[in-house]
Structure formats: structure tokens, C-alpha cells
PDB file of N, CA and C in Angstrom:
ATOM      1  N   UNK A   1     -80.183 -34.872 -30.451  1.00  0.00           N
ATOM      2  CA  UNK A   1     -79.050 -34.072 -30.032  1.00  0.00           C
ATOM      3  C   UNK A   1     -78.309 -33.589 -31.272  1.00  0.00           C
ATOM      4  N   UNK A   2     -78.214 -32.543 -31.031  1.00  0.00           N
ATOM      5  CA  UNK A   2     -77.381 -31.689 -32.535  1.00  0.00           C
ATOM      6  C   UNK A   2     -75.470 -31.451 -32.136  1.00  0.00           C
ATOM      7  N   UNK A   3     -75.008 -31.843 -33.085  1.00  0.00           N
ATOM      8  CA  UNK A   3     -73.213 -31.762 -32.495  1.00  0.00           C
ATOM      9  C   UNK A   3     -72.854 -30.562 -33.896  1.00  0.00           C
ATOM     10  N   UNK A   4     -72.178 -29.607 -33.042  1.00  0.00           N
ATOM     11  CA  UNK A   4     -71.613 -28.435 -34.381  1.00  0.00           C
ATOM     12  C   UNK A   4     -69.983 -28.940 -33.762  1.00  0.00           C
ATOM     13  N   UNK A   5     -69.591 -28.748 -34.908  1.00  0.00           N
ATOM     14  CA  UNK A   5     -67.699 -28.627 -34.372  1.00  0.00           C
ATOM     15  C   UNK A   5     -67.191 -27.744 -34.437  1.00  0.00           C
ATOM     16  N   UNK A   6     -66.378 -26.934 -33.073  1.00  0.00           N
ATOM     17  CA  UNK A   6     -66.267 -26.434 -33.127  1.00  0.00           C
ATOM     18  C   UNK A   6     -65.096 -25.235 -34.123  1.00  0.00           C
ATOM     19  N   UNK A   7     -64.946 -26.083 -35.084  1.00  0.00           N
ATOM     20  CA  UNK A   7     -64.352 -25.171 -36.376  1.00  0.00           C
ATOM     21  C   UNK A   7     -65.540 -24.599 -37.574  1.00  0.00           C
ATOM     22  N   UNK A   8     -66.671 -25.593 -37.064  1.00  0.00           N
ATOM     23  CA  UNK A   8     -67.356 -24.843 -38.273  1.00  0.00           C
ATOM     24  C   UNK A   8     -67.992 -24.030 -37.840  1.00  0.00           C
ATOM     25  N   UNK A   9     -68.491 -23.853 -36.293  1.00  0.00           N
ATOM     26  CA  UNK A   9     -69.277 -22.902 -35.232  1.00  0.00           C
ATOM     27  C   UNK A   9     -68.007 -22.024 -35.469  1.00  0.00           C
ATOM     28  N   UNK A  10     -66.616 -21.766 -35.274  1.00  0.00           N
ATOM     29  CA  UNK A  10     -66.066 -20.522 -35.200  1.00  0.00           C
ATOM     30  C   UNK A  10     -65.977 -20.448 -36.907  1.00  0.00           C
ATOM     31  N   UNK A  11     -66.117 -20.784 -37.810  1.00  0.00           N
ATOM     32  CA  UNK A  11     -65.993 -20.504 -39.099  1.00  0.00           C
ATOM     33  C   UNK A  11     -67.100 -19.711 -39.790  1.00  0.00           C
ATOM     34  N   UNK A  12     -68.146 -19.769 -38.832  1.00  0.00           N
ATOM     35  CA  UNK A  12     -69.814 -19.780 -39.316  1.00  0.00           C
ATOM     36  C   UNK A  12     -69.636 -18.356 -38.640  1.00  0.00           C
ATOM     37  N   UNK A  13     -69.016 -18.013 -37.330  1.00  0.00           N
ATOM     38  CA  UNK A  13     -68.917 -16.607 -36.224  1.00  0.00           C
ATOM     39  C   UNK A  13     -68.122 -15.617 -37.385  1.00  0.00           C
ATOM     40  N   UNK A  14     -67.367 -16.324 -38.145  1.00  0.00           N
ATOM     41  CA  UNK A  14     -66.286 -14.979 -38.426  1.00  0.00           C
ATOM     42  C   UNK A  14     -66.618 -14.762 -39.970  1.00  0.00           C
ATOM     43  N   UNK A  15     -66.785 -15.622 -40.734  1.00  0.00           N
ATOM     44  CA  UNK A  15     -67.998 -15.262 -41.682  1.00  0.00           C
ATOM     45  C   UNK A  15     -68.805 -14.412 -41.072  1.00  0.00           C
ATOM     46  N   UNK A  16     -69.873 -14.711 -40.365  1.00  0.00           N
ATOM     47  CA  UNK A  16     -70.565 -13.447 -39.815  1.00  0.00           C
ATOM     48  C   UNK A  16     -69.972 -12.231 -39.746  1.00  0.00           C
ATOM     49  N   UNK A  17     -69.227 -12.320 -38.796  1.00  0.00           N
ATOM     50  CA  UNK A  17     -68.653 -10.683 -38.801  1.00  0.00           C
ATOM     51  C   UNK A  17     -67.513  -9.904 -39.767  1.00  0.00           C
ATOM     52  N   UNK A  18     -67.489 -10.699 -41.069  1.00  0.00           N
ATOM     53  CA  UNK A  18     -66.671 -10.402 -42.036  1.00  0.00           C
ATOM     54  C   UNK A  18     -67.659  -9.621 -43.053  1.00  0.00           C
ATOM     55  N   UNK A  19     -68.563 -10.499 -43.486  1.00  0.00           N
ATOM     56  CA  UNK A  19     -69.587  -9.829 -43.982  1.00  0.00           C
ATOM     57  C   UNK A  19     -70.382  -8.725 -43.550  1.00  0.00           C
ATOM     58  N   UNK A  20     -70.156  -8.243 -42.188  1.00  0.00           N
ATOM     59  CA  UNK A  20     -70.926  -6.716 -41.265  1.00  0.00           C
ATOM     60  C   UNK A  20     -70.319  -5.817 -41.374  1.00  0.00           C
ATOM     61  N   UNK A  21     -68.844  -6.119 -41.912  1.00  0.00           N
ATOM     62  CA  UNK A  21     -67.822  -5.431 -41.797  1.00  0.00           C
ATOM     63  C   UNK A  21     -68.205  -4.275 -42.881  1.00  0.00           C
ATOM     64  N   UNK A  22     -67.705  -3.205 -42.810  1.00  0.00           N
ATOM     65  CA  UNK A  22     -67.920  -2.139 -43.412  1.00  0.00           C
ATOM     66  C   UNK A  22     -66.644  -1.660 -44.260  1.00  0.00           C
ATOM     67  N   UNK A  23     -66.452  -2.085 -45.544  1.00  0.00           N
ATOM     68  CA  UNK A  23     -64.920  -1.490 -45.918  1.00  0.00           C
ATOM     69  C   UNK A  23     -64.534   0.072 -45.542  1.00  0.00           C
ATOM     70  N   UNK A  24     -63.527   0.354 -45.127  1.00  0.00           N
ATOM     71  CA  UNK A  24     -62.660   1.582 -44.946  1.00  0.00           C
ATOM     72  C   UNK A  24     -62.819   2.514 -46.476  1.00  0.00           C
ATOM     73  N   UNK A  25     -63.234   3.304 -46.859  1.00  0.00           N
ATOM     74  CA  UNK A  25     -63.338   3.724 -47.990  1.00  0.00           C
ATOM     75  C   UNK A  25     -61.823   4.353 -48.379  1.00  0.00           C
ATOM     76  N   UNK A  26     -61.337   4.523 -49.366  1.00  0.00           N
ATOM     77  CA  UNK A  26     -60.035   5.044 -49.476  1.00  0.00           C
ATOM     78  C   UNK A  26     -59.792   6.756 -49.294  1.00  0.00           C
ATOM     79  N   UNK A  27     -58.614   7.328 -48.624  1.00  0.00           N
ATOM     80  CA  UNK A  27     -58.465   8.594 -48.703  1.00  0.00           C
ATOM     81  C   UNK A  27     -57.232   8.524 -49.164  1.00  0.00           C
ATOM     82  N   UNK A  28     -57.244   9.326 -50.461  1.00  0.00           N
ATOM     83  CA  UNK A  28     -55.935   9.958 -51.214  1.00  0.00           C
ATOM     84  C   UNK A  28     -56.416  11.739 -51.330  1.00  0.00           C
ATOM     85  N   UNK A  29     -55.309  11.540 -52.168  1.00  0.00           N
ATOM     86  CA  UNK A  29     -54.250  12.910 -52.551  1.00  0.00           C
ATOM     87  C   UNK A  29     -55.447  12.907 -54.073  1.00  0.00           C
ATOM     88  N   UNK A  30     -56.550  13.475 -54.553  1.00  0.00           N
ATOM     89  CA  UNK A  30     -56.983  13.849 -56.024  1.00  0.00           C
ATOM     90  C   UNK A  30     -56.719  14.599 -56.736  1.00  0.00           C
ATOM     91  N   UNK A  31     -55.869  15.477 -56.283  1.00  0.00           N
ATOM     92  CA  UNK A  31     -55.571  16.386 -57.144  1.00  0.00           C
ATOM     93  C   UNK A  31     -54.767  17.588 -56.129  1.00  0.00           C
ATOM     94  N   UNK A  32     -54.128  18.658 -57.228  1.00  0.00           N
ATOM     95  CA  UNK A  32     -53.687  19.389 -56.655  1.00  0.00           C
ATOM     96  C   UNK A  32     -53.134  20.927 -57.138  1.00  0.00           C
ATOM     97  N   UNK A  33     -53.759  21.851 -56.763  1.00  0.00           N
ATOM     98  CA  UNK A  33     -53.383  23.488 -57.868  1.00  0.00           C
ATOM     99  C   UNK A  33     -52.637  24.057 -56.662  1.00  0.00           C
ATOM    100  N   UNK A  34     -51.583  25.002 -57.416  1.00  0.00           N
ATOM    101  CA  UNK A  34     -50.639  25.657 -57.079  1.00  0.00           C
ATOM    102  C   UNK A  34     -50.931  27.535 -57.740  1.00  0.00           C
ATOM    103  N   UNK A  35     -51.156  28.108 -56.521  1.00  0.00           N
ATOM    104  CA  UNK A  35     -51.338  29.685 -56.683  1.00  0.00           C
ATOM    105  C   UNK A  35     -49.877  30.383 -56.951  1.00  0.00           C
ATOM    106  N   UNK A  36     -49.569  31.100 -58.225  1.00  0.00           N
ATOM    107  CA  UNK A  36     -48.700  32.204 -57.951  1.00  0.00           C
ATOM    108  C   UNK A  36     -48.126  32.769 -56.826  1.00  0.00           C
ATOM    109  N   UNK A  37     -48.974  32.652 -55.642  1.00  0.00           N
ATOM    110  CA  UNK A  37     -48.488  33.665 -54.463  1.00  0.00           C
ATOM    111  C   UNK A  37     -47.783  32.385 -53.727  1.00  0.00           C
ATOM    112  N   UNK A  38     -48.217  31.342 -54.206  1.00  0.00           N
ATOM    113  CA  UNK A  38     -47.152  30.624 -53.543  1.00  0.00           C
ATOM    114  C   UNK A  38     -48.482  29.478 -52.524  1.00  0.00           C
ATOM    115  N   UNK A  39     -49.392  29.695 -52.525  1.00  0.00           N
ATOM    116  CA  UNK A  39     -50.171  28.995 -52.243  1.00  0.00           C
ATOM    117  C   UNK A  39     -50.575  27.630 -52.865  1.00  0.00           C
ATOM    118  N   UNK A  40     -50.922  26.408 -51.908  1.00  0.00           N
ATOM    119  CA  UNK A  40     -50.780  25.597 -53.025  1.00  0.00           C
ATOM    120  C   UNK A  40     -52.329  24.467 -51.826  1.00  0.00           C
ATOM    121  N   UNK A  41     -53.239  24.367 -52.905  1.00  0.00           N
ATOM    122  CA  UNK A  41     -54.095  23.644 -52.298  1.00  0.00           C
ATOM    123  C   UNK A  41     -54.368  22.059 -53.178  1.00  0.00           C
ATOM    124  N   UNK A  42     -54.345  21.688 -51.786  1.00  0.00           N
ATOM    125  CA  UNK A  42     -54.145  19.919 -52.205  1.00  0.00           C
ATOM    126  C   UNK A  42     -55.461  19.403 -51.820  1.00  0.00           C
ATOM    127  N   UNK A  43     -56.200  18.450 -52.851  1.00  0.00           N
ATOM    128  CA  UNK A  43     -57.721  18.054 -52.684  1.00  0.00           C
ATOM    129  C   UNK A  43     -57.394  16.565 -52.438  1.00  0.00           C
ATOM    130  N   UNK A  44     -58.271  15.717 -51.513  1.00  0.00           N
ATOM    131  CA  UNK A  44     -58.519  14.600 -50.938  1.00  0.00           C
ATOM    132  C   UNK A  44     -59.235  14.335 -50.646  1.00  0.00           C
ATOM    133  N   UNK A  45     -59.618  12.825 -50.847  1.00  0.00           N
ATOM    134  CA  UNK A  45     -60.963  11.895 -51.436  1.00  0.00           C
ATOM    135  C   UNK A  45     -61.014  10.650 -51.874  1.00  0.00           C
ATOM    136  N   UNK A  46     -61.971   9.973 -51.775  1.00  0.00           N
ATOM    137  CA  UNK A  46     -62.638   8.542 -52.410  1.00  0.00           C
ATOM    138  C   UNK A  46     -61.434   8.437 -53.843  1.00  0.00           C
ATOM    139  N   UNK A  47     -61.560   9.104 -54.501  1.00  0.00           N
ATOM    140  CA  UNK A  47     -61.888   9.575 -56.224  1.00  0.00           C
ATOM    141  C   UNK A  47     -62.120  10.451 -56.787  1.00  0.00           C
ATOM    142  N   UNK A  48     -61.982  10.695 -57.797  1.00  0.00           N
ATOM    143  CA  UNK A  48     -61.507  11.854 -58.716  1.00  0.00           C
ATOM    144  C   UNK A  48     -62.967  12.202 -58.606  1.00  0.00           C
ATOM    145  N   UNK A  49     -64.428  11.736 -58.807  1.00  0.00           N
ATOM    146  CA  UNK A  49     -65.617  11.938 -58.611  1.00  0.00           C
ATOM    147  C   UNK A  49     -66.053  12.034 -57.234  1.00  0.00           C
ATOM    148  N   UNK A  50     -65.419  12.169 -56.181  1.00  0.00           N
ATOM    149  CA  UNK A  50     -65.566  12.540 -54.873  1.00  0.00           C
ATOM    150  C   UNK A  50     -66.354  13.891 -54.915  1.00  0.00           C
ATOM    151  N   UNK A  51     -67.462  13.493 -54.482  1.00  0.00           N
ATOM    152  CA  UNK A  51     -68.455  14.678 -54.572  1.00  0.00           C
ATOM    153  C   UNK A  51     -68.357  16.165 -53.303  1.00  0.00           C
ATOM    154  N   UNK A  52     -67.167  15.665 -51.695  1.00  0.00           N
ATOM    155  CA  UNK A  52     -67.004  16.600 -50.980  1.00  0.00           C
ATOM    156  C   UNK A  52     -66.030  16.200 -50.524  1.00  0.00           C
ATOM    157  N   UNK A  53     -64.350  16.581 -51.843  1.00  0.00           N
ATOM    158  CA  UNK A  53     -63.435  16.356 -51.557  1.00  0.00           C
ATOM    159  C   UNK A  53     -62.531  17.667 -50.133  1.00  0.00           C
ATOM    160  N   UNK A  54     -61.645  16.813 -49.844  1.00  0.00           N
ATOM    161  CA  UNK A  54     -61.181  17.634 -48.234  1.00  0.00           C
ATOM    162  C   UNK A  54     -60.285  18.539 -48.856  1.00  0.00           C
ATOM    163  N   UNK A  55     -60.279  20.066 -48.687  1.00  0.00           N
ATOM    164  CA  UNK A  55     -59.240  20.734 -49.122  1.00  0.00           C
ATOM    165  C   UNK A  55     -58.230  21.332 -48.466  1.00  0.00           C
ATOM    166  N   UNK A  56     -57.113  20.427 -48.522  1.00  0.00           N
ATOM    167  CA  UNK A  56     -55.972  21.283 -47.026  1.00  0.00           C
ATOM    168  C   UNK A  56     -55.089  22.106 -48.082  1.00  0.00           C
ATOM    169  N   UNK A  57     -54.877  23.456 -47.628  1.00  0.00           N
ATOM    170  CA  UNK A  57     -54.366  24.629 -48.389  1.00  0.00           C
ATOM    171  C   UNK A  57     -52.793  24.686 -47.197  1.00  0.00           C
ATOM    172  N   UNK A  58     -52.103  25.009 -48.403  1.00  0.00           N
ATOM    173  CA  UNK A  58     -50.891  24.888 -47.490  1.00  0.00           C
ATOM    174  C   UNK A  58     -50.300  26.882 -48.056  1.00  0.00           C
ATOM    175  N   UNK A  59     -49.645  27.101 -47.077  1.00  0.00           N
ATOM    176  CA  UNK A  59     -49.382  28.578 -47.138  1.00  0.00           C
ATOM    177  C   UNK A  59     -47.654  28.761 -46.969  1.00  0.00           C
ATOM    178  N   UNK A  60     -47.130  29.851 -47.508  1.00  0.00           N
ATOM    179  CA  UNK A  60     -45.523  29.867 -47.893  1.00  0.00           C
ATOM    180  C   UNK A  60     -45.302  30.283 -46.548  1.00  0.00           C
ATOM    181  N   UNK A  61     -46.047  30.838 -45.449  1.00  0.00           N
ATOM    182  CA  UNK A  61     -45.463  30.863 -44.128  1.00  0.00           C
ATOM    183  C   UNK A  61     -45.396  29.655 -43.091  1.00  0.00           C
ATOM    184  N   UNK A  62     -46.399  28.946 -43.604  1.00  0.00           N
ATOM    185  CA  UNK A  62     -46.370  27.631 -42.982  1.00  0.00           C
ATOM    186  C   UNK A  62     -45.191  26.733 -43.381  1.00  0.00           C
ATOM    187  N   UNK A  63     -44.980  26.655 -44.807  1.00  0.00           N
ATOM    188  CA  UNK A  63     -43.670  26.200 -45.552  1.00  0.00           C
ATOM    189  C   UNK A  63     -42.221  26.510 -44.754  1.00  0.00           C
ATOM    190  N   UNK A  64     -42.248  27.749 -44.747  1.00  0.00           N
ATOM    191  CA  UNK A  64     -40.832  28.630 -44.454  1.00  0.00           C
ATOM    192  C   UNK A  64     -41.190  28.257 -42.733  1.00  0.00           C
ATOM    193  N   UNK A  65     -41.883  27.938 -41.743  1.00  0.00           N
ATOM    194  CA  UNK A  65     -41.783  27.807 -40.420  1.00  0.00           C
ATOM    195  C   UNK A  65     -41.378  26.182 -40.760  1.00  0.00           C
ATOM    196  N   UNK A  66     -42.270  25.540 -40.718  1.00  0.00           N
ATOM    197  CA  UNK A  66     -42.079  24.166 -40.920  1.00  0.00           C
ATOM    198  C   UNK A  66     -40.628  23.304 -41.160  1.00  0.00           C
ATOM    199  N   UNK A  67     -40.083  24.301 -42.200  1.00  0.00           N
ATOM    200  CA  UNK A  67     -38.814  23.987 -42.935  1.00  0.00           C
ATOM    201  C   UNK A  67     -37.502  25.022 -42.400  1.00  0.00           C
ATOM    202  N   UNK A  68     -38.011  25.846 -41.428  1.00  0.00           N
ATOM    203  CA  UNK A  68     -36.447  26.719 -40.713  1.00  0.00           C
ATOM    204  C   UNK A  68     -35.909  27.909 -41.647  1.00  0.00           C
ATOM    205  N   UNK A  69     -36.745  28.350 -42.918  1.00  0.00           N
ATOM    206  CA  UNK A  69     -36.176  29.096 -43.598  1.00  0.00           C
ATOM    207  C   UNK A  69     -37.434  30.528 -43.546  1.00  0.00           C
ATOM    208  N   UNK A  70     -36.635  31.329 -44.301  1.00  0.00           N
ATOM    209  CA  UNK A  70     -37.164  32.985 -44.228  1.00  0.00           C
ATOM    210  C   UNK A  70     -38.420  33.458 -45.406  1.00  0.00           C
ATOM    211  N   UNK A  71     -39.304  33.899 -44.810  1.00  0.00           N
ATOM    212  CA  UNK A  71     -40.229  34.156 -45.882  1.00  0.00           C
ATOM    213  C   UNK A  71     -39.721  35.167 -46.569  1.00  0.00           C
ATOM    214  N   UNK A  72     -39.700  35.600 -48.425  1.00  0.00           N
ATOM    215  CA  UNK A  72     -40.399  35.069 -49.254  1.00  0.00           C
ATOM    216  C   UNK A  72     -40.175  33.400 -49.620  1.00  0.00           C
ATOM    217  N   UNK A  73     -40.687  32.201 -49.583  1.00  0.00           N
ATOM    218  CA  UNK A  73     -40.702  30.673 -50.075  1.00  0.00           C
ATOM    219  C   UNK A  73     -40.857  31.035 -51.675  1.00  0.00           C
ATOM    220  N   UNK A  74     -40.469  30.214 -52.231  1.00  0.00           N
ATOM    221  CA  UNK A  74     -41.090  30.520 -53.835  1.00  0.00           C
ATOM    222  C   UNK A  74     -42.284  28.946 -53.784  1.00  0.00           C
ATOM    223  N   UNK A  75     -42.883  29.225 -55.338  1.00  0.00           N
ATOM    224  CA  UNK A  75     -43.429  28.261 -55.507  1.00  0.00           C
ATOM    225  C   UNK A  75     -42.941  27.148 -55.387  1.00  0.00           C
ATOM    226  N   UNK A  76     -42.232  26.817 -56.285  1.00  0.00           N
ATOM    227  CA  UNK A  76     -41.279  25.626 -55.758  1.00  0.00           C
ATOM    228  C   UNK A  76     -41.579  25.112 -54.889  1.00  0.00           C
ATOM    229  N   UNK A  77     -40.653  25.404 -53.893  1.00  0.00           N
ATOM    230  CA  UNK A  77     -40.232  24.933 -52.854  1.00  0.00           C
ATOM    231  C   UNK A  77     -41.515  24.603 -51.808  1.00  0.00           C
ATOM    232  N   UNK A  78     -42.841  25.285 -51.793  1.00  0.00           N
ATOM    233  CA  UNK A  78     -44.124  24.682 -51.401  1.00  0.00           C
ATOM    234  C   UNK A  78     -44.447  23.513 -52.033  1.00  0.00           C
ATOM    235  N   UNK A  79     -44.098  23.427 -53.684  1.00  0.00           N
ATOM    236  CA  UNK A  79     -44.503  21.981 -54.415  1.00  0.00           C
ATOM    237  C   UNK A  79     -44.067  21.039 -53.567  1.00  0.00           C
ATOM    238  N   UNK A  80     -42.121  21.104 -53.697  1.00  0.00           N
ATOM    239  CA  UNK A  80     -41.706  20.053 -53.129  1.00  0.00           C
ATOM    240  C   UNK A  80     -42.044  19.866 -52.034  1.00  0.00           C
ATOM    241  N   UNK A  81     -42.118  20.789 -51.063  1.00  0.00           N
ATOM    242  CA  UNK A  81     -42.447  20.521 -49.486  1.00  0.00           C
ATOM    243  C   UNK A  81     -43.872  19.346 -49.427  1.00  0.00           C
ATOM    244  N   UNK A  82     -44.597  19.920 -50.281  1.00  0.00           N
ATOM    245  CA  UNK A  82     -45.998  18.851 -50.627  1.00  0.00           C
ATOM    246  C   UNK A  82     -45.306  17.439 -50.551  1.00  0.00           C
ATOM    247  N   UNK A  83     -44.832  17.447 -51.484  1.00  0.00           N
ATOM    248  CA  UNK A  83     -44.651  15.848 -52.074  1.00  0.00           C
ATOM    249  C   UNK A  83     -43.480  15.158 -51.578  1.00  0.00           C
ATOM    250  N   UNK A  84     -42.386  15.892 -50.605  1.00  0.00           N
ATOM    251  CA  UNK A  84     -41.654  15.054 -49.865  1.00  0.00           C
ATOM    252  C   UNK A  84     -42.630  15.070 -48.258  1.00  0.00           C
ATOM    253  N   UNK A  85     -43.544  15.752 -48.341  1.00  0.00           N
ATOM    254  CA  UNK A  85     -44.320  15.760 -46.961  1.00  0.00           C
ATOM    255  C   UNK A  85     -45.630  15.131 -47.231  1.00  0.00           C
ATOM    256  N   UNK A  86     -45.707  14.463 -48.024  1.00  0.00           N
ATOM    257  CA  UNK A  86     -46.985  13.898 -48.200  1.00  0.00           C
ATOM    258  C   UNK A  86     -48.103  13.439 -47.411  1.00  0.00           C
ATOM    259  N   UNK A  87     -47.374  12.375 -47.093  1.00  0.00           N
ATOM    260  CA  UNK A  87     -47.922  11.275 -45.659  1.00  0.00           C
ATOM    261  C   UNK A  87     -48.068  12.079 -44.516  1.00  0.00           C
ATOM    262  N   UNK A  88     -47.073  12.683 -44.289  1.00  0.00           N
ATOM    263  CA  UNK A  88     -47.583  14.119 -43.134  1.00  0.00           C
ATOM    264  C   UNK A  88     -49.055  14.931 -43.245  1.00  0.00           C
ATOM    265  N   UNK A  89     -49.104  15.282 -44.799  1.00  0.00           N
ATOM    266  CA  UNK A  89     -50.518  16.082 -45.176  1.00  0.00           C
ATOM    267  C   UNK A  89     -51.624  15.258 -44.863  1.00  0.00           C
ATOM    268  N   UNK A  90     -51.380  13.945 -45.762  1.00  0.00           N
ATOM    269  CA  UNK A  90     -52.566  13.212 -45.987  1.00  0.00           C
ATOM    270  C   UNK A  90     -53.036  13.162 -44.623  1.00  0.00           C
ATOM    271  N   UNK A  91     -52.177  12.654 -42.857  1.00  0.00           N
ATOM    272  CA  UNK A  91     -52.543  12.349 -42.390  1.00  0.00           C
ATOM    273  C   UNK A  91     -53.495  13.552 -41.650  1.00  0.00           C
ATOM    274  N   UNK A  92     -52.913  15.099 -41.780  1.00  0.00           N
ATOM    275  CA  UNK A  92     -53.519  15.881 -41.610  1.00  0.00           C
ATOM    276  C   UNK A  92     -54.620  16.212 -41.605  1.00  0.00           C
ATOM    277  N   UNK A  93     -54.942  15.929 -43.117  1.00  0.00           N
ATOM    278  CA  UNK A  93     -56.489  16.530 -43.939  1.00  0.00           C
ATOM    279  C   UNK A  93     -57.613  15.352 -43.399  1.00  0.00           C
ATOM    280  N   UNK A  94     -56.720  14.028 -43.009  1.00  0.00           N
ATOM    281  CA  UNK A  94     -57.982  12.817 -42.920  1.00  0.00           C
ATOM    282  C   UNK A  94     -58.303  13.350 -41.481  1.00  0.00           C
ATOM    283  N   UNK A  95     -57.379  13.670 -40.421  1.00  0.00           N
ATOM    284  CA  UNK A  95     -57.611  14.185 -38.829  1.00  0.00           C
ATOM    285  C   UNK A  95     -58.680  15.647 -39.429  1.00  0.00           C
ATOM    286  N   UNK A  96     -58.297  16.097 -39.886  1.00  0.00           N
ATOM    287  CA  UNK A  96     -59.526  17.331 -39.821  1.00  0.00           C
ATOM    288  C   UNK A  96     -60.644  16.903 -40.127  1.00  0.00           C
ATOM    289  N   UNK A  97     -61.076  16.049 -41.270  1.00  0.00           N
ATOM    290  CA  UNK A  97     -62.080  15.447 -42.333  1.00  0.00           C
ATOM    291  C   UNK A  97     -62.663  14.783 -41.114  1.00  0.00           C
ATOM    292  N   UNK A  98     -62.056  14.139 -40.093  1.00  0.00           N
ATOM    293  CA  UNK A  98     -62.550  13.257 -39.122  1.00  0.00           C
ATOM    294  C   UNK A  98     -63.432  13.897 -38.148  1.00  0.00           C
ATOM    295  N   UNK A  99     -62.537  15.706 -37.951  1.00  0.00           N
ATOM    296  CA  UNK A  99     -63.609  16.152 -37.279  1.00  0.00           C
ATOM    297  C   UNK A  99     -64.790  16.588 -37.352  1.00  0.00           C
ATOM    298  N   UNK A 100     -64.778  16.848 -38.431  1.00  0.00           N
ATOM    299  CA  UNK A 100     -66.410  17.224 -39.524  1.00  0.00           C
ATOM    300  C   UNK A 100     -65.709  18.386 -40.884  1.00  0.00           C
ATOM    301  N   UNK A 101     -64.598  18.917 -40.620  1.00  0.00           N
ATOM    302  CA  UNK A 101     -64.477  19.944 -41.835  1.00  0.00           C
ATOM    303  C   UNK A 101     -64.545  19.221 -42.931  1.00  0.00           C
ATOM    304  N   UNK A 102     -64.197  20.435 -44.197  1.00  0.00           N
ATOM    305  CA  UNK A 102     -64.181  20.423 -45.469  1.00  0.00           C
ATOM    306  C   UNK A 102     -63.101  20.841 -45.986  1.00  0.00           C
ATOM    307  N   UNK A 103     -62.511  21.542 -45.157  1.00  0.00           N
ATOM    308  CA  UNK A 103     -61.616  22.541 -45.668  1.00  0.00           C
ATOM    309  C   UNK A 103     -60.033  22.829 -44.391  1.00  0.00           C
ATOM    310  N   UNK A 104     -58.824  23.224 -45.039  1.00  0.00           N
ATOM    311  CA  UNK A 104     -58.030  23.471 -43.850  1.00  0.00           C
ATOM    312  C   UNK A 104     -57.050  24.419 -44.042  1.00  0.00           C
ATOM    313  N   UNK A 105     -56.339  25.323 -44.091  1.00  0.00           N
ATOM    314  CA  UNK A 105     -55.490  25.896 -44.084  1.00  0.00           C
ATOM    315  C   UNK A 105     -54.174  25.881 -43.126  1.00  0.00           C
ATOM    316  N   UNK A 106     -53.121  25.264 -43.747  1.00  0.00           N
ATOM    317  CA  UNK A 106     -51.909  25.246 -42.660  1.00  0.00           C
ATOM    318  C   UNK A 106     -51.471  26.917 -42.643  1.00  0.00           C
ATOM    319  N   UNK A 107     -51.270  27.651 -41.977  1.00  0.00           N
ATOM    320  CA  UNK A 107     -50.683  29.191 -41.818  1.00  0.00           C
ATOM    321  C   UNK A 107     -49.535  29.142 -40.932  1.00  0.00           C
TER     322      UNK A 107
END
């Protein structure tokens, strides 16, 4: 007759499924260029070597709706909108990335 206890039978289960586990790979913010016209596209990814980073492009009409004010936006004010809206974007670009794109444009 064989006796397991049952702490090392549930210790032996979750080991198991710790090790199957698949880490979450990371999604950030890699970078980010800003167009003259006021356009400003933000890249997201693994890493700076992210071979098919997500590109959500943000637009000065999307800015100026978003934020209650009148188009022309200047550059500026798209930067900041970025980076006090961050967590808003990121969660954006990962929901698109999720659906299969590459690419996004807020308008």
C-alpha cells in the first residue's frame, strides 16, 4: 500500500501546473516619433528588438475631440496628451494587437 500526503500530492499538482505555465510576455511603450503636422506615432512591444512592434498613431483631431478643444492642436499638446494618457493608449494598442493588427490610427 502506497500513502502520499496530501500536501505533497497538492505540492507535486501545482508544481505541475506552474511549470506549463506560459509567462505573459511584456507589452510596453518602445519608442515614440512625433510628425510636424502634429501626428505622433507611438511603437509597442516585447523590446526595443521586437521584431513586429504595434503601431498606434494618434492624430491632432483625435487629440482636440478627446480633450474638448478646437482643431488646429499643436505638437505639444499631442506629446502631452500621450504621456498623461498613457495607460489609456497602452491599453488600446494591446486590444487591437489582440485582434490580429499591426497597426492603429486614433482619428
Amino acid at each position: 500500500m502506497c500513502v502520499v500526503s496530501s500536501t505533497r500530492l497538492n505540492y507535486v499538482i501545482v508544481r505541475i501546473m506552474v511549470d506549463h505555465v506560459e509567462p505573459d510576455p511584456k507589452f510596453e511603450l518602445i519608442g515614440s516619433d512625433g510628425l510636424f503636422s502634429g501626428m505622433r506615432h507611438l511603437r509597442y512591444g516585447t523590446g526595443q528588438d521586437d521584431p513586429m512592434p504595434f503601431i498606434l498613431t494618434l492624430t491632432p483631431q483625435y487629440v482636440a475631440r478627446e480633450t474638448q478643444k478646437t482643431v488646429p492642436i499643436s505638437y505639444l499638446k499631442v506629446q502631452r496628451y500621450a504621456e498623461r494618457n498613457a495607460d489609456k493608449l497602452k491599453a488600446k494598442a494591446k486590444f487591437e494587437k489582440e485582434r490580429g493588427l499591426n497597426k492603429h490610427t486614433l482619428e
